[in-house]
N, C-alpha and C. Protein backbone atom coordinates (compact mmCIF):
# COMPACT_ATOMS: atom_id res chain seq x y z
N UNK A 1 -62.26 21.28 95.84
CA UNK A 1 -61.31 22.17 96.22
C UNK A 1 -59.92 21.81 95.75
N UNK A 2 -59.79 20.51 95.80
CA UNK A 2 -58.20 20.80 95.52
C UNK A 2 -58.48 20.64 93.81
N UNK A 3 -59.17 20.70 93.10
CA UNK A 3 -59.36 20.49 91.93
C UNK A 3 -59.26 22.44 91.64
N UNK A 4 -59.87 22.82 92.29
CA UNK A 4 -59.55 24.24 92.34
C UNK A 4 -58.13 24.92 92.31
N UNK A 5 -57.83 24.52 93.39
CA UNK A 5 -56.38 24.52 93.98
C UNK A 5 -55.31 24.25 92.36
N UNK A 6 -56.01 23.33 92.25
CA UNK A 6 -54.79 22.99 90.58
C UNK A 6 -54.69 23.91 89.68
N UNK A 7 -55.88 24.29 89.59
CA UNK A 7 -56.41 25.00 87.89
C UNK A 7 -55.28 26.56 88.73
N UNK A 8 -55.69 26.83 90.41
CA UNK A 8 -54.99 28.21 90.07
C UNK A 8 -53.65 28.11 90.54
N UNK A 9 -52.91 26.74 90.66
CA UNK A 9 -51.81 26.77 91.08
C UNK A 9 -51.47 26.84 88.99
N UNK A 10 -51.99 26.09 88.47
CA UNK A 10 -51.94 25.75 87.29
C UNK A 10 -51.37 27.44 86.25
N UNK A 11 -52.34 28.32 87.04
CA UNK A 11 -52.46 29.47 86.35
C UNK A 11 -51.72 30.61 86.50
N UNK A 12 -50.81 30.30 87.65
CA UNK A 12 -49.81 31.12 88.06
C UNK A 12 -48.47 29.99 87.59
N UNK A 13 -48.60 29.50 86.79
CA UNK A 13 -47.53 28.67 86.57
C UNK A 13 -47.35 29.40 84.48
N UNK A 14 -46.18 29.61 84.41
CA UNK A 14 -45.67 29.34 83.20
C UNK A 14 -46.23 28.70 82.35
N UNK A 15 -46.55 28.82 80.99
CA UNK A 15 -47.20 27.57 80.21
C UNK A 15 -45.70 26.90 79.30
N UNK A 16 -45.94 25.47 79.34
CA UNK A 16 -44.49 24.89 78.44
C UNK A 16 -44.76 25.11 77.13
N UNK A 17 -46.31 25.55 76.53
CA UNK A 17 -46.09 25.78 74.96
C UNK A 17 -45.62 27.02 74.74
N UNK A 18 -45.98 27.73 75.28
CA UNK A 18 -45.88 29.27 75.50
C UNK A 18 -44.26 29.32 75.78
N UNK A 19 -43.51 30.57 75.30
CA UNK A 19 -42.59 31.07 75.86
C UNK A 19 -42.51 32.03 76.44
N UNK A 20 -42.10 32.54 77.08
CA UNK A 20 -42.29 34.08 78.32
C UNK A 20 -41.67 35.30 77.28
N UNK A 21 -42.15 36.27 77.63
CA UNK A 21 -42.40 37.23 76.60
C UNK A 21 -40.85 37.95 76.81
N UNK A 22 -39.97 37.85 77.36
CA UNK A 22 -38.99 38.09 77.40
C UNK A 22 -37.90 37.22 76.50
N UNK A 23 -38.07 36.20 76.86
CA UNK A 23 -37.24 35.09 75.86
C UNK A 23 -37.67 34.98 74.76
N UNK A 24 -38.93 35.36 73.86
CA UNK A 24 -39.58 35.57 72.77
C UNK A 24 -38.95 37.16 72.09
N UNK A 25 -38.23 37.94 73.23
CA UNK A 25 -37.44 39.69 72.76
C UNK A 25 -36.42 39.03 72.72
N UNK A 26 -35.77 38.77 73.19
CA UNK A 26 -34.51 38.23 72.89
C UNK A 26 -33.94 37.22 72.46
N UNK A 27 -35.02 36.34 72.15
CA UNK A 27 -34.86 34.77 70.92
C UNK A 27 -35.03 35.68 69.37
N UNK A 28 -35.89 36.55 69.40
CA UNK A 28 -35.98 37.02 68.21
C UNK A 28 -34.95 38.07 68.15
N UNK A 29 -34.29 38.48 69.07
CA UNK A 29 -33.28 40.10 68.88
C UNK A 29 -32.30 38.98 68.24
N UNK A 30 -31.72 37.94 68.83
CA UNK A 30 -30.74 37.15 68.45
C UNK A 30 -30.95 36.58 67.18
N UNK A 31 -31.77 35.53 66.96
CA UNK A 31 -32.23 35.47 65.66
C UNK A 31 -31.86 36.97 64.45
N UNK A 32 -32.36 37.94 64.68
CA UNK A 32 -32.13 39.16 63.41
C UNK A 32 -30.79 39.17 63.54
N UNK A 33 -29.98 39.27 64.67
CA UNK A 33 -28.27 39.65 64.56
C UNK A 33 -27.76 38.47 63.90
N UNK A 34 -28.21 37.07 64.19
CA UNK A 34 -27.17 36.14 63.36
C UNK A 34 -27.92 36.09 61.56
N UNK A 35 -29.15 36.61 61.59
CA UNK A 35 -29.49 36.72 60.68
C UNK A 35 -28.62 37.96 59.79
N UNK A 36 -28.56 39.25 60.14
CA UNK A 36 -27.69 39.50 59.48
C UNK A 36 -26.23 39.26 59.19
N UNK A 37 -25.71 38.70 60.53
CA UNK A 37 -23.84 38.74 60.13
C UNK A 37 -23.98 37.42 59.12
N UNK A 38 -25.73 36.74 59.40
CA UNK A 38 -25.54 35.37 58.41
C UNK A 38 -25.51 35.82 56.80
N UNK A 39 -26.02 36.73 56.42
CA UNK A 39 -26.42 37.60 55.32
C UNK A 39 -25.68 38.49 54.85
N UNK A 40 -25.07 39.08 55.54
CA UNK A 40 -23.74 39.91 55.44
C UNK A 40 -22.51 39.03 55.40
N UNK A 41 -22.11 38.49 55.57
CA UNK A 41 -20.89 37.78 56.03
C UNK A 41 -21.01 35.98 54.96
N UNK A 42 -21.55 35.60 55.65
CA UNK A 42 -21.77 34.05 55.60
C UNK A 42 -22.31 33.25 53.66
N UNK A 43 -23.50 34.51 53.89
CA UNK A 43 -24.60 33.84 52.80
C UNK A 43 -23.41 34.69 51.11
N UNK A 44 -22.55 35.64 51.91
CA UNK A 44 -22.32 36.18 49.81
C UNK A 44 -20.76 34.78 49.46
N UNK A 45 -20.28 34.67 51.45
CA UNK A 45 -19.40 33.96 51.06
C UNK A 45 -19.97 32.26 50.57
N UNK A 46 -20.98 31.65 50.76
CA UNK A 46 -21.44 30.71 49.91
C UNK A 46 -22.14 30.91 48.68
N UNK A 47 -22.91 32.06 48.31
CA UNK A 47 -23.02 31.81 46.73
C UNK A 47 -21.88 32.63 45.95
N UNK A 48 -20.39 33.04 46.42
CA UNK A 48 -19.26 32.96 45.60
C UNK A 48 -19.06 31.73 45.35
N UNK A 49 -18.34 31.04 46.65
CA UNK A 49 -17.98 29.69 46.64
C UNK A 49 -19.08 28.60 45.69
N UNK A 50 -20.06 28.63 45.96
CA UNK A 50 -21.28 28.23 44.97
C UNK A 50 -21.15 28.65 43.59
N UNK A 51 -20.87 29.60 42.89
CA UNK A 51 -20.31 30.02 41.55
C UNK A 51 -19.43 29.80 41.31
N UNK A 52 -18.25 29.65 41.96
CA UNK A 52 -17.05 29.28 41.76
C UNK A 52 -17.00 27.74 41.30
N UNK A 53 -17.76 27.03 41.95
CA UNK A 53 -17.57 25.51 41.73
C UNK A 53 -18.87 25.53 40.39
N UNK A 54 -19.79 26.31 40.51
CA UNK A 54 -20.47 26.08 39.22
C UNK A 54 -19.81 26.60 37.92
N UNK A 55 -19.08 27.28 37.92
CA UNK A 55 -18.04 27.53 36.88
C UNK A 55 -17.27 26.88 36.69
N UNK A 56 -16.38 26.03 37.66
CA UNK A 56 -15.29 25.14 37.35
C UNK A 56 -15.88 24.16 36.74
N UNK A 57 -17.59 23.69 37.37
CA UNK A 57 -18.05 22.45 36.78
C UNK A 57 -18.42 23.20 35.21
N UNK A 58 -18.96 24.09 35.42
CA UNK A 58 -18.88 24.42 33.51
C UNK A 58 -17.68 24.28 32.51
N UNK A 59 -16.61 24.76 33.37
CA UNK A 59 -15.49 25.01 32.02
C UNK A 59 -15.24 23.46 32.00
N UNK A 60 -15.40 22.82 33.84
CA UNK A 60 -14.93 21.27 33.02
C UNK A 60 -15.85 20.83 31.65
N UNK A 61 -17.06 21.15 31.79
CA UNK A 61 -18.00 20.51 31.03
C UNK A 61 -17.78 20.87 29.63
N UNK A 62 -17.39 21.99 29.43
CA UNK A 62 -17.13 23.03 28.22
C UNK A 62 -14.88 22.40 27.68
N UNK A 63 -14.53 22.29 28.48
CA UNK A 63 -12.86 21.92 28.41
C UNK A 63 -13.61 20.29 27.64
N UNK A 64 -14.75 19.21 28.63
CA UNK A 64 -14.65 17.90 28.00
C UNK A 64 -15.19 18.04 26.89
N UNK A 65 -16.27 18.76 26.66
CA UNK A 65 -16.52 19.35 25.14
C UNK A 65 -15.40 19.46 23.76
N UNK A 66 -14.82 20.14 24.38
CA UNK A 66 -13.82 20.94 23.26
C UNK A 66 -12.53 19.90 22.86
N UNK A 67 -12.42 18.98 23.85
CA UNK A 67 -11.28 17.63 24.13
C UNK A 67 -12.27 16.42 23.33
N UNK A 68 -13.24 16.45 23.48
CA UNK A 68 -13.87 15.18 22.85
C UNK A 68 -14.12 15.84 21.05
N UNK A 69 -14.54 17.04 21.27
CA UNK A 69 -14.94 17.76 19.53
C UNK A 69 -13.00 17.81 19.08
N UNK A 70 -12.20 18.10 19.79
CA UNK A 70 -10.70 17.90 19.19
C UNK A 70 -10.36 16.53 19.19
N UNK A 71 -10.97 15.17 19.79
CA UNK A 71 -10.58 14.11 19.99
C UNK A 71 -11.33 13.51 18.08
N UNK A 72 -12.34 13.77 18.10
CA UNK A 72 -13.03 13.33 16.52
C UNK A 72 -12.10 14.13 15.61
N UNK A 73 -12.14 15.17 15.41
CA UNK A 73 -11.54 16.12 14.56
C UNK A 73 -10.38 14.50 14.39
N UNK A 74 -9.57 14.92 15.52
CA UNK A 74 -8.15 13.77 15.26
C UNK A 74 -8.72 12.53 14.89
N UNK A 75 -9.49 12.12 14.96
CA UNK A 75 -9.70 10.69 14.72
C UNK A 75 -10.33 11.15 13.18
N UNK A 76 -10.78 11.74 12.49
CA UNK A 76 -11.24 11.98 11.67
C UNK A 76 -10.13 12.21 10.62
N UNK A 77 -9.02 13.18 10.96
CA UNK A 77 -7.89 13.02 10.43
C UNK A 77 -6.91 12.43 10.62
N UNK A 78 -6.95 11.25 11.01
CA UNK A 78 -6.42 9.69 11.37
C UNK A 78 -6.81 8.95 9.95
N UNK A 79 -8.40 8.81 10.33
CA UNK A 79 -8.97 8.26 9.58
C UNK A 79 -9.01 8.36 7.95
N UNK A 80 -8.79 9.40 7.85
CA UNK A 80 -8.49 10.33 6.58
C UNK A 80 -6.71 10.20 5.79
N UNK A 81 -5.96 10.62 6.87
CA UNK A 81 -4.77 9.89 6.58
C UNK A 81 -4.13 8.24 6.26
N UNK A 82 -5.04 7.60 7.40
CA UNK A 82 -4.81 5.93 7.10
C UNK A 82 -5.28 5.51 5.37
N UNK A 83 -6.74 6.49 5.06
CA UNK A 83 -7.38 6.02 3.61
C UNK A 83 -6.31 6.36 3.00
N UNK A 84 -5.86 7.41 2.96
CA UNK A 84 -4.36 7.97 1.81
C UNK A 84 -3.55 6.98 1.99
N UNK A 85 -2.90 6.61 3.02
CA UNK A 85 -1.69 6.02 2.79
C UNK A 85 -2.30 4.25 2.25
N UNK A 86 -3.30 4.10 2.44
CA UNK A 86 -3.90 2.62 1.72
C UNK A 86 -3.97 2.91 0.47
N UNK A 87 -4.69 3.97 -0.02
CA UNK A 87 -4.33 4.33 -1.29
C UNK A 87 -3.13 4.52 -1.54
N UNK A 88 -1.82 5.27 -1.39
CA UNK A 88 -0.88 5.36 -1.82
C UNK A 88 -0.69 3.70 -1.77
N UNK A 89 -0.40 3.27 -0.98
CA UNK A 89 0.11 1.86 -1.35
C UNK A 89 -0.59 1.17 -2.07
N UNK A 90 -1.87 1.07 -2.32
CA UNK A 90 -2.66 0.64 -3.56
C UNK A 90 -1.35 0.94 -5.12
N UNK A 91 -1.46 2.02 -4.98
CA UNK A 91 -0.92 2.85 -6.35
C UNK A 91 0.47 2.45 -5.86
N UNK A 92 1.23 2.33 -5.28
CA UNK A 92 2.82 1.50 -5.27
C UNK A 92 2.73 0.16 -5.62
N UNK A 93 2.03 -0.06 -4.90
CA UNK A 93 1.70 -1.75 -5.60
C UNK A 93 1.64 -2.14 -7.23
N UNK A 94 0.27 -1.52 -7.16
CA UNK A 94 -0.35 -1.16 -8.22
C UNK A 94 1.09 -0.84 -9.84
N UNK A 95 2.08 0.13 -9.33
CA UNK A 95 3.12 0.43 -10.15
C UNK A 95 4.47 -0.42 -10.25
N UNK A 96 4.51 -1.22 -8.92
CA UNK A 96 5.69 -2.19 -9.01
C UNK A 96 4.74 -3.22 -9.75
N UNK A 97 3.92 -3.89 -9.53
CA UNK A 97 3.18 -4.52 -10.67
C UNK A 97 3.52 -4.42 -12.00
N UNK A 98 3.10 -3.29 -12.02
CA UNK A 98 3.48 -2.72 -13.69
C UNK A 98 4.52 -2.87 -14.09
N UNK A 99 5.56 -2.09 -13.04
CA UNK A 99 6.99 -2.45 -13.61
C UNK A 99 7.82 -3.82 -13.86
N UNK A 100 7.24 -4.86 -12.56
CA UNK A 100 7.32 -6.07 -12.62
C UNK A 100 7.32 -6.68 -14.03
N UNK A 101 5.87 -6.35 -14.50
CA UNK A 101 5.45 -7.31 -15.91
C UNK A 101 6.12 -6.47 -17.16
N UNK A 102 6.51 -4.84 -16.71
CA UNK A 102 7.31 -4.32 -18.24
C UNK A 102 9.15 -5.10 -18.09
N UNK A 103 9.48 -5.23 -16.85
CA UNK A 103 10.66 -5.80 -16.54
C UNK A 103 10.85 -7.13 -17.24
N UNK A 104 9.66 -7.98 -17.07
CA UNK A 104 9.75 -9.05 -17.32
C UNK A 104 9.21 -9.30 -19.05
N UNK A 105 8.71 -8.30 -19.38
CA UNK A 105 8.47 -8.43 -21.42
C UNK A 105 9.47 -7.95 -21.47
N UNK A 106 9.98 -7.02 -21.16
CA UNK A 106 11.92 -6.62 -21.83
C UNK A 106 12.59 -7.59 -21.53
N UNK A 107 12.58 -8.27 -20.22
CA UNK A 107 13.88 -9.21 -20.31
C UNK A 107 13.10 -10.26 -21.23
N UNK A 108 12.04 -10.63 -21.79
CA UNK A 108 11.57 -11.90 -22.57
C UNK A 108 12.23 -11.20 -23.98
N UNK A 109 11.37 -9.98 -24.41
CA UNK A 109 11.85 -9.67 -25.62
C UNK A 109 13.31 -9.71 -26.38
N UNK A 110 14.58 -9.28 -24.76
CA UNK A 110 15.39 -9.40 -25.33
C UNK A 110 16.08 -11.05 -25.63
N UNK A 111 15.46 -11.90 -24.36
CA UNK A 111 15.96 -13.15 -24.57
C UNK A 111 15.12 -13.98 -26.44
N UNK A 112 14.20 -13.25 -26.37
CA UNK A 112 13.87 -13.67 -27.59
C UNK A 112 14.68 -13.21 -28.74
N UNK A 113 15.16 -12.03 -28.69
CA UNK A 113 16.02 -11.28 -29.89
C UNK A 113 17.22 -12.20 -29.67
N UNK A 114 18.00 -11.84 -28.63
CA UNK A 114 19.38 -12.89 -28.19
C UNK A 114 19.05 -14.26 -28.72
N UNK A 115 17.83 -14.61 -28.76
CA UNK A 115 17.75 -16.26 -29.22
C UNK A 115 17.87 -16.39 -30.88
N UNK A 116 16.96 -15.45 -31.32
CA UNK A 116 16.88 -15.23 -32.71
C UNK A 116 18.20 -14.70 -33.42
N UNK A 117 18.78 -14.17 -32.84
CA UNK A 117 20.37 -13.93 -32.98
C UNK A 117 20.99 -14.89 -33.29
N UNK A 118 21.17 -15.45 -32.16
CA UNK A 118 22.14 -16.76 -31.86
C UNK A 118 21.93 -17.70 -32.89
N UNK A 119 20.42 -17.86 -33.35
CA UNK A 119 19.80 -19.10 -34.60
C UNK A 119 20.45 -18.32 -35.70
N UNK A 120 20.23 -16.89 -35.80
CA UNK A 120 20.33 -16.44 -37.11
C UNK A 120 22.13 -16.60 -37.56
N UNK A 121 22.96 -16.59 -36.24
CA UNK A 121 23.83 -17.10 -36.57
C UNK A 121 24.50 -18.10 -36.88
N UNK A 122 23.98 -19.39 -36.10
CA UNK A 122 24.09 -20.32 -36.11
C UNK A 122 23.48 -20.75 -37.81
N UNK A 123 22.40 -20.50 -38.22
CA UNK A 123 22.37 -20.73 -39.69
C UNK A 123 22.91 -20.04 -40.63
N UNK A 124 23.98 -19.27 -40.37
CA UNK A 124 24.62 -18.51 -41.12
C UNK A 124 25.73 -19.21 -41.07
N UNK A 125 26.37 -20.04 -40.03
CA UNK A 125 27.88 -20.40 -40.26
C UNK A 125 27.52 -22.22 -40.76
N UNK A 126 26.25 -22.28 -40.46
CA UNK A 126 25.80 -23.70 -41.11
C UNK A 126 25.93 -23.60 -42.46
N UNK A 127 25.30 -22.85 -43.14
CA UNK A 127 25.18 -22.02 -44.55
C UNK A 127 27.05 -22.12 -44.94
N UNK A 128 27.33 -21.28 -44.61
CA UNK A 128 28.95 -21.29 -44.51
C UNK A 128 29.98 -22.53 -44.78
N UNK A 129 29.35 -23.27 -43.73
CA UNK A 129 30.36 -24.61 -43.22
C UNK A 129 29.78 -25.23 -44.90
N UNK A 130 28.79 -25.54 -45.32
CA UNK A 130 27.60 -26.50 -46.17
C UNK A 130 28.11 -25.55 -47.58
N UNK A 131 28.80 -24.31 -47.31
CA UNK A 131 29.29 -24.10 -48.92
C UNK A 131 30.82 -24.05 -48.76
N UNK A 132 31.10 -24.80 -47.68
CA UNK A 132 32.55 -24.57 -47.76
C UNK A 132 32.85 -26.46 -47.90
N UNK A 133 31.78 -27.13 -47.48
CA UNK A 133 31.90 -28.35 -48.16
C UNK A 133 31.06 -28.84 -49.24
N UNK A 134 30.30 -28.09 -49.76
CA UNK A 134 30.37 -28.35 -51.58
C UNK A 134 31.27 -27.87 -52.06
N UNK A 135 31.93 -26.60 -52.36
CA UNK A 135 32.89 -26.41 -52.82
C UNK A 135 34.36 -27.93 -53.04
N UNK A 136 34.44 -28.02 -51.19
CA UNK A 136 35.81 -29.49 -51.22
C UNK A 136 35.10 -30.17 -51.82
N UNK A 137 33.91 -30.68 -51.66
CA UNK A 137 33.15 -31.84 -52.51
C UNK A 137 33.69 -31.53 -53.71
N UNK A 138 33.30 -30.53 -54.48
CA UNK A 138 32.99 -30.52 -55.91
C UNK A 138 34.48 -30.07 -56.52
N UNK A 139 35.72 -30.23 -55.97
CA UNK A 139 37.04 -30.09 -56.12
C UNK A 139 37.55 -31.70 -55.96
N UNK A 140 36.94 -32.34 -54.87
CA UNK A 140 37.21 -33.60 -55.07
C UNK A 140 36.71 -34.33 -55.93
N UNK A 141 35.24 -34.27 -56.04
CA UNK A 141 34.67 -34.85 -57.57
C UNK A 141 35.53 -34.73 -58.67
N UNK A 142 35.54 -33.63 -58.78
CA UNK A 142 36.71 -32.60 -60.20
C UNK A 142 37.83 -33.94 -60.02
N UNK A 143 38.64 -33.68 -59.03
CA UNK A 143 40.04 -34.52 -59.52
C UNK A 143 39.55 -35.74 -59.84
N UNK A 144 38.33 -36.54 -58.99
CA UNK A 144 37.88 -37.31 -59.07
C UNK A 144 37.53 -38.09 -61.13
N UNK A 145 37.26 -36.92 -61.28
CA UNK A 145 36.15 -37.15 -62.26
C UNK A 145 37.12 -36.63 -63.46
N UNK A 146 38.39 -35.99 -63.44
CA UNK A 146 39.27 -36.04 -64.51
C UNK A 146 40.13 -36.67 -64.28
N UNK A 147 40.20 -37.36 -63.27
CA UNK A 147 41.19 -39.04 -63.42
C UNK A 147 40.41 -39.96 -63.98
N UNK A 148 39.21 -40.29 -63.55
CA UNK A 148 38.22 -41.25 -64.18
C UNK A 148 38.02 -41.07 -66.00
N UNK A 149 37.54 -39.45 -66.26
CA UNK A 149 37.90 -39.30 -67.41
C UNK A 149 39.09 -40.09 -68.30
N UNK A 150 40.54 -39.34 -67.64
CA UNK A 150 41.26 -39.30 -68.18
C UNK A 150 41.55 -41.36 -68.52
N UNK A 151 41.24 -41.85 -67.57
CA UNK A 151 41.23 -43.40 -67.21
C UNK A 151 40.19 -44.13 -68.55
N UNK A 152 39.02 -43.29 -68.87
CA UNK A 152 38.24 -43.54 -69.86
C UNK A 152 38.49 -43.01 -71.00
N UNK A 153 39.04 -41.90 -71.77
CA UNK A 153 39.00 -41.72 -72.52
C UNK A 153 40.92 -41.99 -73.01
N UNK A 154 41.79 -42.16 -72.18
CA UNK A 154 42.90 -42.78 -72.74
C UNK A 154 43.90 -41.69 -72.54
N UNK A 155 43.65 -40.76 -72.40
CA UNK A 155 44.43 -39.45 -72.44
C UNK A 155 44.94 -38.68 -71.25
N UNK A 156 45.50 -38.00 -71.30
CA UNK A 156 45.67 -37.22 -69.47
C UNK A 156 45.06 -35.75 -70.17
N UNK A 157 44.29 -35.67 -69.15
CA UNK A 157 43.20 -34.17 -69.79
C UNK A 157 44.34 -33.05 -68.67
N UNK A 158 45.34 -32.99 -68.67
CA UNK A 158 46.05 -32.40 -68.38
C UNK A 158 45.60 -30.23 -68.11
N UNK A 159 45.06 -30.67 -69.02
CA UNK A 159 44.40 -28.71 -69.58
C UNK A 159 43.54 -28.22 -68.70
N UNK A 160 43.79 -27.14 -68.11
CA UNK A 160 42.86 -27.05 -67.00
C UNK A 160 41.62 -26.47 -67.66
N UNK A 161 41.82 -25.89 -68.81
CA UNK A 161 40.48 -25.26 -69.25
C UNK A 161 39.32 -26.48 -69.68
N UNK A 162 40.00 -27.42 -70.33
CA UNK A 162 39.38 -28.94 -71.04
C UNK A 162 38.86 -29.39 -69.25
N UNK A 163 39.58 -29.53 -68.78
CA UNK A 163 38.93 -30.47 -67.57
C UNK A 163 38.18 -29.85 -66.35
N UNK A 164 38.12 -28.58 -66.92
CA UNK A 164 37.14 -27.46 -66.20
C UNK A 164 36.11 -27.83 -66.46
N UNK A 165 36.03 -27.80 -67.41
CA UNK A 165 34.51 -27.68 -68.29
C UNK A 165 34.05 -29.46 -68.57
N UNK A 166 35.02 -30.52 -68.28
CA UNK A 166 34.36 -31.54 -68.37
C UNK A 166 33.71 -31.86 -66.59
N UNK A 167 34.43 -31.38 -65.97
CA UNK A 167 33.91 -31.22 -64.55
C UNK A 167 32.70 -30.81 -63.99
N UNK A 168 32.27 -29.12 -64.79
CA UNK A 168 31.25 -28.80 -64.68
C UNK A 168 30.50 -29.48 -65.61
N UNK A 169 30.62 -29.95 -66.50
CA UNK A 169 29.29 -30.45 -67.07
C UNK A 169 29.00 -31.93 -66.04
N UNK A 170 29.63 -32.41 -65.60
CA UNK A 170 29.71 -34.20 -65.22
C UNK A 170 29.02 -33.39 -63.62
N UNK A 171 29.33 -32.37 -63.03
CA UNK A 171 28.44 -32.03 -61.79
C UNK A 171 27.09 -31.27 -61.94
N UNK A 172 26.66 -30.53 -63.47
CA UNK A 172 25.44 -30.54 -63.52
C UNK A 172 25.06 -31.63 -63.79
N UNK A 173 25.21 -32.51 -64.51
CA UNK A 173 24.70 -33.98 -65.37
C UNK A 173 23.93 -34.43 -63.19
N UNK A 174 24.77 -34.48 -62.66
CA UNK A 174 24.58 -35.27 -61.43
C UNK A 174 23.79 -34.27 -60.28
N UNK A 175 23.74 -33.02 -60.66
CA UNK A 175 22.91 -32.47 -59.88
C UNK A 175 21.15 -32.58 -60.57
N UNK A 176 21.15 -32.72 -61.60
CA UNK A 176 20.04 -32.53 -62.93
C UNK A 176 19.71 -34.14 -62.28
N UNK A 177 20.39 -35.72 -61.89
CA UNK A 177 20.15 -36.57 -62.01
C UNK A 177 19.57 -36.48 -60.41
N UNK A 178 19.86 -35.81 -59.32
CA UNK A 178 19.68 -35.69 -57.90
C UNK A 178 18.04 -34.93 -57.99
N UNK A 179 17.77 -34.20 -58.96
CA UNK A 179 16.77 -33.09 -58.70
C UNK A 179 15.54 -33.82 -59.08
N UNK A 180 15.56 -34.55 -60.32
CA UNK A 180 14.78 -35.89 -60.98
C UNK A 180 14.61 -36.75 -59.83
N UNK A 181 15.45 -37.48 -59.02
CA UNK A 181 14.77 -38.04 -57.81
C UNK A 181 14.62 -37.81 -56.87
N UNK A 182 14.27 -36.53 -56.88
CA UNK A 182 14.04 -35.76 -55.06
C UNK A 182 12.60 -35.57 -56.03
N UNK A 183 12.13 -35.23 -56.87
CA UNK A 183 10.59 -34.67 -57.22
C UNK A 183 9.71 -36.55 -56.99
């Protein structure tokens, strides 16, 4: 009996899995209303906001794109400019070089001409000086050699034409005797 007693106290009792058919109308009436103001209202304002940030994350993605493809470009024409200007200075180099070594055969050439100058003059006033003392030589011989005459043969050869000509013969005689012992 009281085992009885349970089952129908049991059965006039509420079940806890069960919900009462009233709170099951109005768990679900509530449910559809927040379901729509959630759907109407709620759900367009998160997939804006949801597009909105998936767009910003695109253009970022598309902006780091276009910043990294403009970042090579520049480095590319960096790179491109640095080769030129190594080349240009190659070729400056390259031309002060040049000019260096034409600078330096002109200034040789001319110190060589200026040198050859200077000799060519210098043996020109040697030449000069060397016939301006044979000449005194051969004026001093002369008086020399028509006093000696005149001392040898007894006479004063007084005549300039006579002691011309004994002069020149007595300085070939001695150049003719110089040439015999230089061979």
């Amino acid at each position: 009996m009281v085992l009885s007693t349970l089952v129908i106290a049991a059965e006039q009792q509420p079940s806890i899995l069960l919900p009462a058919v009233a709170d099951l109308i109005w768990g679900t009436l509530s449910f559809l209303i927040l379901l729509f103001f959630f759907s109407k209202f709620v759900l367009p304002q998160a997939r804006k906001l949801a597009a909105e940030r998936a767009e910003k994350i695109e253009g970022g993605f598309r902006r780091a794109e276009a910043s990294q493809a403009e970042a090579k470009e520049l480095l590319h024409q960096y790179q491109l400019a640095l080769a030129e200007a190594r080349t240009e200075a190659a070729n400056i180099r390259n031309a002060a070089q040049a000019e260096r070594s034409q600078i330096v055969a002109e200034a040789r050439d001319e110190a060589v001409a200026a040198a050859t100058e200077i000799a060519q003059r210098a043996h020109a006033q040697i030449a000069a000086e060397q016939a301006q003392v044979v000449v005194g030589l051969q004026r001093e011989v002369g008086k020399l050699a028509v006093e000696l005459a005149g001392k040898i043969v007894g006479e004063v050869l007084s005549d300039d034409a006579r002691a011309r000509a004994t002069v020149d013969r007595f300085i070939a005689d001695l150049e003719q005797v110089a040439a015999e012992a230089g061979r």
